[in-house]
PDB file of N, CA and C in Angstrom:
ATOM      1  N   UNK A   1     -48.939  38.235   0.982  1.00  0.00           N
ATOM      2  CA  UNK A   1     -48.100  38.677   2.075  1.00  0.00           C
ATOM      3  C   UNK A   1     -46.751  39.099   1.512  1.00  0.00           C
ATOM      4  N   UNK A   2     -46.318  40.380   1.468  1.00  0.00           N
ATOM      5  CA  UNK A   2     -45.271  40.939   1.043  1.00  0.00           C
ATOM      6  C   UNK A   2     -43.896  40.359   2.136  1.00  0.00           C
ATOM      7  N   UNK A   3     -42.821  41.121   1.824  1.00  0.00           N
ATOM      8  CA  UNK A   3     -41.824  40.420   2.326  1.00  0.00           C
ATOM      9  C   UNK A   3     -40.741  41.223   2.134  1.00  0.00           C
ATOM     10  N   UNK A   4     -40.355  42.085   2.975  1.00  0.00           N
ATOM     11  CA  UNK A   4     -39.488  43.396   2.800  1.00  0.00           C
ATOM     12  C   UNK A   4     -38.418  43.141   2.782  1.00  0.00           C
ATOM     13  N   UNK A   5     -37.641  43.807   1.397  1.00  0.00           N
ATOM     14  CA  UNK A   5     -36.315  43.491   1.007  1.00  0.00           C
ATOM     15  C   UNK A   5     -35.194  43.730   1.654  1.00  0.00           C
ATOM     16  N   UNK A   6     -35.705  44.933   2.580  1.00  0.00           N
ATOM     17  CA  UNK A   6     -34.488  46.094   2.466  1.00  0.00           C
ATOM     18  C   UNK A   6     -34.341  46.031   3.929  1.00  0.00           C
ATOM     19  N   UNK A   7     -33.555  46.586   4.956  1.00  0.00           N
ATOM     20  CA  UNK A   7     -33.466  46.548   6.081  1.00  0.00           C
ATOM     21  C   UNK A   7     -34.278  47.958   7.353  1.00  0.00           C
ATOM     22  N   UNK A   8     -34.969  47.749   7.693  1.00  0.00           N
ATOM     23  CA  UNK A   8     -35.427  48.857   8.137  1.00  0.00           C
ATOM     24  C   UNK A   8     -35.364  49.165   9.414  1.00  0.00           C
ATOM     25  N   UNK A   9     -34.626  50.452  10.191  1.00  0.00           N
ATOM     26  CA  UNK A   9     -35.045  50.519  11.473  1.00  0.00           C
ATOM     27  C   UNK A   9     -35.835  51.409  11.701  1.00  0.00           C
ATOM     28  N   UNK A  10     -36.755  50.916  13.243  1.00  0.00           N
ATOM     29  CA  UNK A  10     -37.464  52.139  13.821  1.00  0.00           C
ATOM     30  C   UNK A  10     -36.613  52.927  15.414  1.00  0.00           C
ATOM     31  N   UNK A  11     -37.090  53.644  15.598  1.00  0.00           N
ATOM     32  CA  UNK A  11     -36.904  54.155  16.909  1.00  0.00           C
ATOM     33  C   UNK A  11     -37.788  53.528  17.904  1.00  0.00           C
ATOM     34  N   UNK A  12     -37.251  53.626  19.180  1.00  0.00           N
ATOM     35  CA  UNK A  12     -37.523  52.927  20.374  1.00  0.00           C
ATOM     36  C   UNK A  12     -38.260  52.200  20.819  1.00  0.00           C
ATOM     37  N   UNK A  13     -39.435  51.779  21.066  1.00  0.00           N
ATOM     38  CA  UNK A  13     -40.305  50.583  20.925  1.00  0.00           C
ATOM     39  C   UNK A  13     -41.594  50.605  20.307  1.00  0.00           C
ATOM     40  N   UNK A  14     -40.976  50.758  18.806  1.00  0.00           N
ATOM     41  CA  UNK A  14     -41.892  50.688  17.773  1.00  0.00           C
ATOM     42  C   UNK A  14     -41.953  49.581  17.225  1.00  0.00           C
ATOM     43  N   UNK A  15     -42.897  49.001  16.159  1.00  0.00           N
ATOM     44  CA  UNK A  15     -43.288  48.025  15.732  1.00  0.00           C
ATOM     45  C   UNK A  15     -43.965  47.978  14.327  1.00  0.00           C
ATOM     46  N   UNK A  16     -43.237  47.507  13.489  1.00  0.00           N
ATOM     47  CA  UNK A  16     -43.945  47.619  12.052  1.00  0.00           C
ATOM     48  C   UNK A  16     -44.286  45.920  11.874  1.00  0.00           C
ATOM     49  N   UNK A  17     -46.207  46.260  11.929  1.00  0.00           N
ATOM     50  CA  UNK A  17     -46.702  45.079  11.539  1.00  0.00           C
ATOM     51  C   UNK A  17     -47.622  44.686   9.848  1.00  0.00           C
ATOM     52  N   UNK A  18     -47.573  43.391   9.794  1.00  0.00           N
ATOM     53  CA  UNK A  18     -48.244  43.348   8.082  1.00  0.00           C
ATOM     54  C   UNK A  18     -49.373  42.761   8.734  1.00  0.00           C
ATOM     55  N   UNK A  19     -50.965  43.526   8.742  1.00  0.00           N
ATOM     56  CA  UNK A  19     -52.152  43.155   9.101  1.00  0.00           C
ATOM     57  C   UNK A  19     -52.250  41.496   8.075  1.00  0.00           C
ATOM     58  N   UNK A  20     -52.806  40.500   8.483  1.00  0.00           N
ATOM     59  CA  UNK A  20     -53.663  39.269   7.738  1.00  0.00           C
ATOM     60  C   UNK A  20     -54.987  39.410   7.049  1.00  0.00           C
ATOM     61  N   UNK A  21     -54.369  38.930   6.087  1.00  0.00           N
ATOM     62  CA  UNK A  21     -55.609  39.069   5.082  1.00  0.00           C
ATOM     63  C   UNK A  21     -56.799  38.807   5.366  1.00  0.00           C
ATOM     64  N   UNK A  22     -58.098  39.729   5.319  1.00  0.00           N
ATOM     65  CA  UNK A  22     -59.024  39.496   5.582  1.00  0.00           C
ATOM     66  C   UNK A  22     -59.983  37.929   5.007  1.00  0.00           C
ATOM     67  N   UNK A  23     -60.767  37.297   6.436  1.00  0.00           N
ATOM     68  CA  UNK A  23     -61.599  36.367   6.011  1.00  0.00           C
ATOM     69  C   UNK A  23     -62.351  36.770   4.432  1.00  0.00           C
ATOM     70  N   UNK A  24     -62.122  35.732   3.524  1.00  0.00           N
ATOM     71  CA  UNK A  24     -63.613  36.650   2.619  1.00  0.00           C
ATOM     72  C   UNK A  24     -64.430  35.312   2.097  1.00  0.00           C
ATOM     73  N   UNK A  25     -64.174  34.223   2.923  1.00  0.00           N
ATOM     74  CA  UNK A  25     -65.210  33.030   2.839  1.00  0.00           C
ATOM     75  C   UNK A  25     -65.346  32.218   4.063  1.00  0.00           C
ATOM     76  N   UNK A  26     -66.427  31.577   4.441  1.00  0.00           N
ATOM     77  CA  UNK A  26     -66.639  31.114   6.080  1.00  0.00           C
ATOM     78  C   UNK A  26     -66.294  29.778   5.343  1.00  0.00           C
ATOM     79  N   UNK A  27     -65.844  29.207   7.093  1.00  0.00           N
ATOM     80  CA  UNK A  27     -66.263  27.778   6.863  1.00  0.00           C
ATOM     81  C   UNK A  27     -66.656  26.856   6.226  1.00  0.00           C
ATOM     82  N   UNK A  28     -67.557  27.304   5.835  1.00  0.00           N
ATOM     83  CA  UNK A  28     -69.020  26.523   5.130  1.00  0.00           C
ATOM     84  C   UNK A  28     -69.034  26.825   3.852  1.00  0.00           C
ATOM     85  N   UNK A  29     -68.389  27.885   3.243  1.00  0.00           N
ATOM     86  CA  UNK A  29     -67.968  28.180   2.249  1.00  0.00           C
ATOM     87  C   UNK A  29     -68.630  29.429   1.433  1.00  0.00           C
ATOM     88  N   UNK A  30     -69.185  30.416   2.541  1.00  0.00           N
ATOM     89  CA  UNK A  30     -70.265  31.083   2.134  1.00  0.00           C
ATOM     90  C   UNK A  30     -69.529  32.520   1.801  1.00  0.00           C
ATOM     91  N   UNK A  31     -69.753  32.961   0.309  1.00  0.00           N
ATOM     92  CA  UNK A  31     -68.323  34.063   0.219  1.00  0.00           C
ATOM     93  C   UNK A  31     -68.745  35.416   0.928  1.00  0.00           C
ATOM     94  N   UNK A  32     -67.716  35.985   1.628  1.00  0.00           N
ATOM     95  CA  UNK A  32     -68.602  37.486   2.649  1.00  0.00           C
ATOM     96  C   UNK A  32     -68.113  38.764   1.744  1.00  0.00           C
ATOM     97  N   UNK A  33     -69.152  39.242   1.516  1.00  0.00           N
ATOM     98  CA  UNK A  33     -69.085  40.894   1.491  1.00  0.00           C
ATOM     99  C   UNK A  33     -67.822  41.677   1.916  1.00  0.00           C
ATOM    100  N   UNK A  34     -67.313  42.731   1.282  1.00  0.00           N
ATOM    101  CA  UNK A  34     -66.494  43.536   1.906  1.00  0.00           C
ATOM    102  C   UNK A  34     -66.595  44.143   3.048  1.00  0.00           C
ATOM    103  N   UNK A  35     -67.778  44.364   3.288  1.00  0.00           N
ATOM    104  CA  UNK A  35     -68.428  45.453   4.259  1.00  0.00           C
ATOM    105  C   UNK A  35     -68.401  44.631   5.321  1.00  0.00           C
ATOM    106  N   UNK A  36     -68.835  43.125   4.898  1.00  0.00           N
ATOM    107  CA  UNK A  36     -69.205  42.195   6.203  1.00  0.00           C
ATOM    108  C   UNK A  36     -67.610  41.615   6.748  1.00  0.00           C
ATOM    109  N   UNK A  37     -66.805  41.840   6.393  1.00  0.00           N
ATOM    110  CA  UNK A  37     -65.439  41.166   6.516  1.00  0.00           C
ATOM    111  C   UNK A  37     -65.070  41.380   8.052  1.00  0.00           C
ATOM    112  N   UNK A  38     -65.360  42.278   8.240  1.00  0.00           N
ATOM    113  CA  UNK A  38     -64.634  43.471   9.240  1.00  0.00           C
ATOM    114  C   UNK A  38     -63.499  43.789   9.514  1.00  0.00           C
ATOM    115  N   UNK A  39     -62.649  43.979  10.418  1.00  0.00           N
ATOM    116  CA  UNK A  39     -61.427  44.388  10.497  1.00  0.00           C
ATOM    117  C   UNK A  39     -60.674  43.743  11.223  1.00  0.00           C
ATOM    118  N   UNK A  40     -59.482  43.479  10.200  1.00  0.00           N
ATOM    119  CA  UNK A  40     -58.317  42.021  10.553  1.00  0.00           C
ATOM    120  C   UNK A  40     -57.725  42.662  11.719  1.00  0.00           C
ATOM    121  N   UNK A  41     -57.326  42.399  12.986  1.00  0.00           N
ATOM    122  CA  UNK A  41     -57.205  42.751  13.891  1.00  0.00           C
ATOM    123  C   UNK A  41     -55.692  41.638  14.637  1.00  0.00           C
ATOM    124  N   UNK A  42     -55.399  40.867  13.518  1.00  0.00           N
ATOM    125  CA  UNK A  42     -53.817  39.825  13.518  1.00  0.00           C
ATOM    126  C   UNK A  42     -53.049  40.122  12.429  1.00  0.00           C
ATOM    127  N   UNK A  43     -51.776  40.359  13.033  1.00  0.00           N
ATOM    128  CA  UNK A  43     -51.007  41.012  12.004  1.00  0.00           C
ATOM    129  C   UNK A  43     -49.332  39.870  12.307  1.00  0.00           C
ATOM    130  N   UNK A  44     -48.373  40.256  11.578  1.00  0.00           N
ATOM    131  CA  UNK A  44     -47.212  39.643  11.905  1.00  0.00           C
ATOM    132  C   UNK A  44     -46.193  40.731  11.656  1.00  0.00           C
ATOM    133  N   UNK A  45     -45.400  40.354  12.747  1.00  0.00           N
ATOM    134  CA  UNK A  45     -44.244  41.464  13.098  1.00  0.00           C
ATOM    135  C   UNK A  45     -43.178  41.334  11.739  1.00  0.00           C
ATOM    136  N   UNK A  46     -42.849  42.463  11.096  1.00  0.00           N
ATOM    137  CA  UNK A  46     -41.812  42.774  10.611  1.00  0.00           C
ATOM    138  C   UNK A  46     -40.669  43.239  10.858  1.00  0.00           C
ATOM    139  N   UNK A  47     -40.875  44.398  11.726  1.00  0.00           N
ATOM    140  CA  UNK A  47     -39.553  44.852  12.227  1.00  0.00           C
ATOM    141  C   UNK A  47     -39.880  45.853  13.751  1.00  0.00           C
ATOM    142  N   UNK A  48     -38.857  45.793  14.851  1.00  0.00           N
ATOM    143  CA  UNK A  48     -39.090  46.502  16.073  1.00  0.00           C
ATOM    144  C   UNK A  48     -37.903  47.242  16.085  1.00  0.00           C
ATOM    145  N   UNK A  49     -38.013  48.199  16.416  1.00  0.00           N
ATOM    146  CA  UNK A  49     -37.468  49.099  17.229  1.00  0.00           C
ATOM    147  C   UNK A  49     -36.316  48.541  18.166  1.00  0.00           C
ATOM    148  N   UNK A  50     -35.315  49.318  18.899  1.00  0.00           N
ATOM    149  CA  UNK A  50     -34.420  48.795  20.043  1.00  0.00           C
ATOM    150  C   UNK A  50     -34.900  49.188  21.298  1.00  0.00           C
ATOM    151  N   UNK A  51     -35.811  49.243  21.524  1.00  0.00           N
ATOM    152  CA  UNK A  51     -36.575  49.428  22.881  1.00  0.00           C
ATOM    153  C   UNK A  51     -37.219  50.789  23.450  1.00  0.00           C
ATOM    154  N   UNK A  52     -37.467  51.310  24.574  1.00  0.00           N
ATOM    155  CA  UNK A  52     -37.570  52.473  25.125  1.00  0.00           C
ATOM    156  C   UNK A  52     -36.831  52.652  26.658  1.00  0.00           C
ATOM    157  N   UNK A  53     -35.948  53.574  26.813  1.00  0.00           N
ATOM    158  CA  UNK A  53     -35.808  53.975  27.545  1.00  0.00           C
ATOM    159  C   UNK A  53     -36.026  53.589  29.137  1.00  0.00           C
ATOM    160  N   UNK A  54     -35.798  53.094  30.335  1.00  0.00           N
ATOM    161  CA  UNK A  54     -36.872  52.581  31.337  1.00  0.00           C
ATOM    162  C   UNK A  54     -36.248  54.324  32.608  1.00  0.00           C
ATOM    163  N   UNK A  55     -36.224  54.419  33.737  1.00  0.00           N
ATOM    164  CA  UNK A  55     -36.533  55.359  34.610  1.00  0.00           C
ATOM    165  C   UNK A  55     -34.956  55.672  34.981  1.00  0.00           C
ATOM    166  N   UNK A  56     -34.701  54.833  35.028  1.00  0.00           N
ATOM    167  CA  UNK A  56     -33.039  54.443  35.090  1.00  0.00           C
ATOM    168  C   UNK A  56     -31.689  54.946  34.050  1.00  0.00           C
ATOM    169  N   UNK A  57     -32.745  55.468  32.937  1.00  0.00           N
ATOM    170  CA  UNK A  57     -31.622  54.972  31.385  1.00  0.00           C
ATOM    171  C   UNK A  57     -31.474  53.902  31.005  1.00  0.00           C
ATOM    172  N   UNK A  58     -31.711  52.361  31.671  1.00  0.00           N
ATOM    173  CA  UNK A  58     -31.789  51.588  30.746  1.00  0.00           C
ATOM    174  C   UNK A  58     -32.818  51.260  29.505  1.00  0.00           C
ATOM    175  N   UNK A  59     -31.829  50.503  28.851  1.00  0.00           N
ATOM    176  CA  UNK A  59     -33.370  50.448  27.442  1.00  0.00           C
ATOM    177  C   UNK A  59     -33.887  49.162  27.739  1.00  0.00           C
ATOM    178  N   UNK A  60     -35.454  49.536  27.808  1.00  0.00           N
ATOM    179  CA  UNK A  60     -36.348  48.395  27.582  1.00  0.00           C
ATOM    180  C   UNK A  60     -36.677  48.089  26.635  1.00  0.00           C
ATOM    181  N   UNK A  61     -36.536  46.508  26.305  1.00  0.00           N
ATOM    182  CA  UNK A  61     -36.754  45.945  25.309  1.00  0.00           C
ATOM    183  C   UNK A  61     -38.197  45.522  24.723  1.00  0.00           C
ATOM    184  N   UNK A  62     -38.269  45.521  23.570  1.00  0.00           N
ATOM    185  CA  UNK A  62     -40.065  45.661  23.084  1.00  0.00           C
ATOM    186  C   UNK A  62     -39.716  44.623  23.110  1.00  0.00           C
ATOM    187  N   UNK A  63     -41.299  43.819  23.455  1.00  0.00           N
ATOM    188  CA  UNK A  63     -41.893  42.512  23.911  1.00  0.00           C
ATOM    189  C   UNK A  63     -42.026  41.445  22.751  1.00  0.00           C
ATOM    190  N   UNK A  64     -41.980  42.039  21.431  1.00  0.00           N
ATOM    191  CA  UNK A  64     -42.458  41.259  20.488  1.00  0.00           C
ATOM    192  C   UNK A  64     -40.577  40.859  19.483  1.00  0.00           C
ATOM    193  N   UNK A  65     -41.257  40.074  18.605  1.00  0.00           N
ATOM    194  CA  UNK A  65     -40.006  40.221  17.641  1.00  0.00           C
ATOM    195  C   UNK A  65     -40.432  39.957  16.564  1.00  0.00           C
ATOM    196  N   UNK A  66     -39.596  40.119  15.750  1.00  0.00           N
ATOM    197  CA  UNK A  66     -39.963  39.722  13.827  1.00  0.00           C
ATOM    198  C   UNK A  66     -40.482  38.349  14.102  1.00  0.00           C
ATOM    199  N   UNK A  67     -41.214  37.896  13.360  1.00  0.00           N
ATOM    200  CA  UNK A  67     -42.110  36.801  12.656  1.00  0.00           C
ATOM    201  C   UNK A  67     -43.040  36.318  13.765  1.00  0.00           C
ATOM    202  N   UNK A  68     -43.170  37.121  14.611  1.00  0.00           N
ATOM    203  CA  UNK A  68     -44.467  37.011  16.166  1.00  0.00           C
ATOM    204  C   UNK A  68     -45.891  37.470  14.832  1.00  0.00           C
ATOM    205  N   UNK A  69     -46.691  36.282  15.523  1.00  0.00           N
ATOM    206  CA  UNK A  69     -48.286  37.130  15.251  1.00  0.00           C
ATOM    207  C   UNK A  69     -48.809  37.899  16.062  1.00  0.00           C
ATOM    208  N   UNK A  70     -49.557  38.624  16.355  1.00  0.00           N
ATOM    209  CA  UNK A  70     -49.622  40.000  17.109  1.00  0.00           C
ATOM    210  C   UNK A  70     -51.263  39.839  17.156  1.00  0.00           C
ATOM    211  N   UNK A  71     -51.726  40.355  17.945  1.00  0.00           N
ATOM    212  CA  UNK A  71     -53.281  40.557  18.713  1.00  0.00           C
ATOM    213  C   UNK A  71     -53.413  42.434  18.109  1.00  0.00           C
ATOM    214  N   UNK A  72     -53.777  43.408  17.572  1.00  0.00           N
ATOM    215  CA  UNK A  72     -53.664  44.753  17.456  1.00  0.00           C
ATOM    216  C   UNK A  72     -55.230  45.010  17.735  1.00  0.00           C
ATOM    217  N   UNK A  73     -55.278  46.134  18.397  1.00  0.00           N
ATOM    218  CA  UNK A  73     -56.778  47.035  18.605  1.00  0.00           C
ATOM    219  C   UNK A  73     -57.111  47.349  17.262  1.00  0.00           C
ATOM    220  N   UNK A  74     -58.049  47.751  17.650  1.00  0.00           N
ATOM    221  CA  UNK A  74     -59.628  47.474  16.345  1.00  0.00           C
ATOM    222  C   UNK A  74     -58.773  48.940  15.431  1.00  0.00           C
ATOM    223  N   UNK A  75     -58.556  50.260  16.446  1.00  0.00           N
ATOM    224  CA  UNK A  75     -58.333  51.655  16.192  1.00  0.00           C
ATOM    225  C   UNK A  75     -56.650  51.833  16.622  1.00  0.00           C
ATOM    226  N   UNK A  76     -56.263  52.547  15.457  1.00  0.00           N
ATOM    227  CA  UNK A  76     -54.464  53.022  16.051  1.00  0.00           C
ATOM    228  C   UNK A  76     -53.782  52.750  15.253  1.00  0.00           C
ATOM    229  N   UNK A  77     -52.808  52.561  15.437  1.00  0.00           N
ATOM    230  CA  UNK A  77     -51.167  52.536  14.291  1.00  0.00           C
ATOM    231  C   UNK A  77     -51.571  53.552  13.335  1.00  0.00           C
ATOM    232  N   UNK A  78     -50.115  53.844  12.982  1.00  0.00           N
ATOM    233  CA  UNK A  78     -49.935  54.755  11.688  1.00  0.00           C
ATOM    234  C   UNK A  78     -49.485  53.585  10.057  1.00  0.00           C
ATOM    235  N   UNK A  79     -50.589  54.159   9.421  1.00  0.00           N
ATOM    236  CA  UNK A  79     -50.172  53.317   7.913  1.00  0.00           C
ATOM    237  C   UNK A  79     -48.908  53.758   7.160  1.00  0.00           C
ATOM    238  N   UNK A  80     -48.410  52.626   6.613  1.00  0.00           N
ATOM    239  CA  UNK A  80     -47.333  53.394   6.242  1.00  0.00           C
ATOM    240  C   UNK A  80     -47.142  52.361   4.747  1.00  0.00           C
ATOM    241  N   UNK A  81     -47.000  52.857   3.326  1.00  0.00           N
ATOM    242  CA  UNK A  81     -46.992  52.140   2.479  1.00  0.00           C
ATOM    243  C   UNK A  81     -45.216  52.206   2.171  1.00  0.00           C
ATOM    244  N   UNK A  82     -45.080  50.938   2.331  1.00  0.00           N
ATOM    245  CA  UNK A  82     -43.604  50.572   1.845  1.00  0.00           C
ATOM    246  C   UNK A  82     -43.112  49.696   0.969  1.00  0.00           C
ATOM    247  N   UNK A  83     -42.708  49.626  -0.484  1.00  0.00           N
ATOM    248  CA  UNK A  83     -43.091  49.199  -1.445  1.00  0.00           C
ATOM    249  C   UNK A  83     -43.989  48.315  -1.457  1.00  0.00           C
ATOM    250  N   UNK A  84     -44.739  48.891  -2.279  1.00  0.00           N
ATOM    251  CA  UNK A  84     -45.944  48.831  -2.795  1.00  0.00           C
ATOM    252  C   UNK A  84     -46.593  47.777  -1.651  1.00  0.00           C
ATOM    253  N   UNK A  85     -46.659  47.593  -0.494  1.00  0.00           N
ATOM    254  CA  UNK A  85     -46.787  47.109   0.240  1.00  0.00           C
ATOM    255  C   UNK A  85     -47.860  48.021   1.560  1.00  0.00           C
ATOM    256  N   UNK A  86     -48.361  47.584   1.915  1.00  0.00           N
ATOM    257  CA  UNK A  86     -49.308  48.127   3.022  1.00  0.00           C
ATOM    258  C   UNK A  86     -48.921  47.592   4.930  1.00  0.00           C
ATOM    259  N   UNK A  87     -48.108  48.867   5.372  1.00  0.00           N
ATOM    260  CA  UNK A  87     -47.908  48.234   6.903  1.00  0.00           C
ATOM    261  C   UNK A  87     -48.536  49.267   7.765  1.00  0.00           C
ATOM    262  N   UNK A  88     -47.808  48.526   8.970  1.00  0.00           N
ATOM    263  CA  UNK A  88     -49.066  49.437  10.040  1.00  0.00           C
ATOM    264  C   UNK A  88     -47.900  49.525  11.273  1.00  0.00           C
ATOM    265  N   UNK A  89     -47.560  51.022  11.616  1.00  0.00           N
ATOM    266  CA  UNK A  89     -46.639  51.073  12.764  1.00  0.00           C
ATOM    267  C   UNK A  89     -47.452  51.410  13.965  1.00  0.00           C
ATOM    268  N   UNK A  90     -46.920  50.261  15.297  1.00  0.00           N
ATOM    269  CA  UNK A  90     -47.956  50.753  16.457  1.00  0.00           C
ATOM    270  C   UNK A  90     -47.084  50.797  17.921  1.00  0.00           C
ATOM    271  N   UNK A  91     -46.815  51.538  18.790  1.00  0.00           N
ATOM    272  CA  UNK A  91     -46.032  51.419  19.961  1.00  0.00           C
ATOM    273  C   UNK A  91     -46.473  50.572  20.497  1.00  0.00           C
ATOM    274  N   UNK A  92     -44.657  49.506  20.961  1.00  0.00           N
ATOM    275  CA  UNK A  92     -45.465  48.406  21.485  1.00  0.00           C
ATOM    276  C   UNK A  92     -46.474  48.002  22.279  1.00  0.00           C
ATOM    277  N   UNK A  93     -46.950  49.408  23.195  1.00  0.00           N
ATOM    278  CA  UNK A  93     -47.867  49.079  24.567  1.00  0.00           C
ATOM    279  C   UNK A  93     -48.845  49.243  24.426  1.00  0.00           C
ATOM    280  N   UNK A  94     -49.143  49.214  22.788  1.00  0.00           N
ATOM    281  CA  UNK A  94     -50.756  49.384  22.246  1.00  0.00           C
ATOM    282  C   UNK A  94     -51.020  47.912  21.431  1.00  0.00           C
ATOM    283  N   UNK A  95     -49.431  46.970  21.423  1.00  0.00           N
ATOM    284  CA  UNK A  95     -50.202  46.010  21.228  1.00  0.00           C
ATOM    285  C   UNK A  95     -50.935  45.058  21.967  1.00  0.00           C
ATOM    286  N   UNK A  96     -52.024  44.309  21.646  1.00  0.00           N
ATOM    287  CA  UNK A  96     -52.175  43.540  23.133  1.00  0.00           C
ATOM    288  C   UNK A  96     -52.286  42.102  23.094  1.00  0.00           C
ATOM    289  N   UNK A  97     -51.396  41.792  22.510  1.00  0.00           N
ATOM    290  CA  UNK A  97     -50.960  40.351  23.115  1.00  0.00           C
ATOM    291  C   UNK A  97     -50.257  39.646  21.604  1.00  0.00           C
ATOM    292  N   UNK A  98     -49.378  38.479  21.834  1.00  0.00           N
ATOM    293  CA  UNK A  98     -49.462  37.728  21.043  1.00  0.00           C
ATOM    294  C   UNK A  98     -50.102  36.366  20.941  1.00  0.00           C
ATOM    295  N   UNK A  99     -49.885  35.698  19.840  1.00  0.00           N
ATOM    296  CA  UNK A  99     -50.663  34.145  19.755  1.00  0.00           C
ATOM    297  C   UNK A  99     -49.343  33.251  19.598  1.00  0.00           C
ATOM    298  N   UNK A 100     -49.612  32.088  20.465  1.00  0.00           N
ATOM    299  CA  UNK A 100     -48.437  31.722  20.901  1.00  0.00           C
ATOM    300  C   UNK A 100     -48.835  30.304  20.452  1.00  0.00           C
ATOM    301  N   UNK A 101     -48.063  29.591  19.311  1.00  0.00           N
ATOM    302  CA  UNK A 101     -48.428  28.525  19.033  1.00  0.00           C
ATOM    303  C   UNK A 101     -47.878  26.874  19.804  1.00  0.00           C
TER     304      UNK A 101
END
């Protein structure tokens, strides 16, 4: 899990998340295939945006914040490699939900 040095902003209620490393052994200890892994679909927030806009001109604030774990769809975000690092930018209203410990 990388850990970004530098300060980054996005525009309006964007969201740069670091997907979780894929399962690659069960339970039981049985090691899985690449193919069989499937697709990590929990990620953790790095950095948001200052909101969007609401009907009014006020800005709405994105729902999530840095160090939230995040629920993300199977399909979407844009990849974006930032040192040498692998992230994933997604508008917040495509994420769908967090895990709330």
């Amino acid at each position: 899990t990388g850990q970004m040095g530098h300060k980054e902003s996005f525009f309006f209620d964007r969201v740069l998340v670091e997907r979780s490393a894929a399962e690659t052994v069960t339970k039981g200890g049985i090691m899985l295939p690449e193919k069989s892994q499937g697709k990590v679909l929990q990620a953790t927030v790095v950095a948001v945006g200052s909101g969007s806009k609401g009907k009014g001109g006020e800005i709405q604030p994105v729902s999530v914040k840095v160090g939230d774990k995040v629920l993300l769809p199977e399909y979407g975000g844009t990849k974006l490699v930032l040192y040498d690092e692998d992230y994933f930018l997604f508008g917040d209203g495509d994420i769908l939900g967090k895990y709330i410990d």
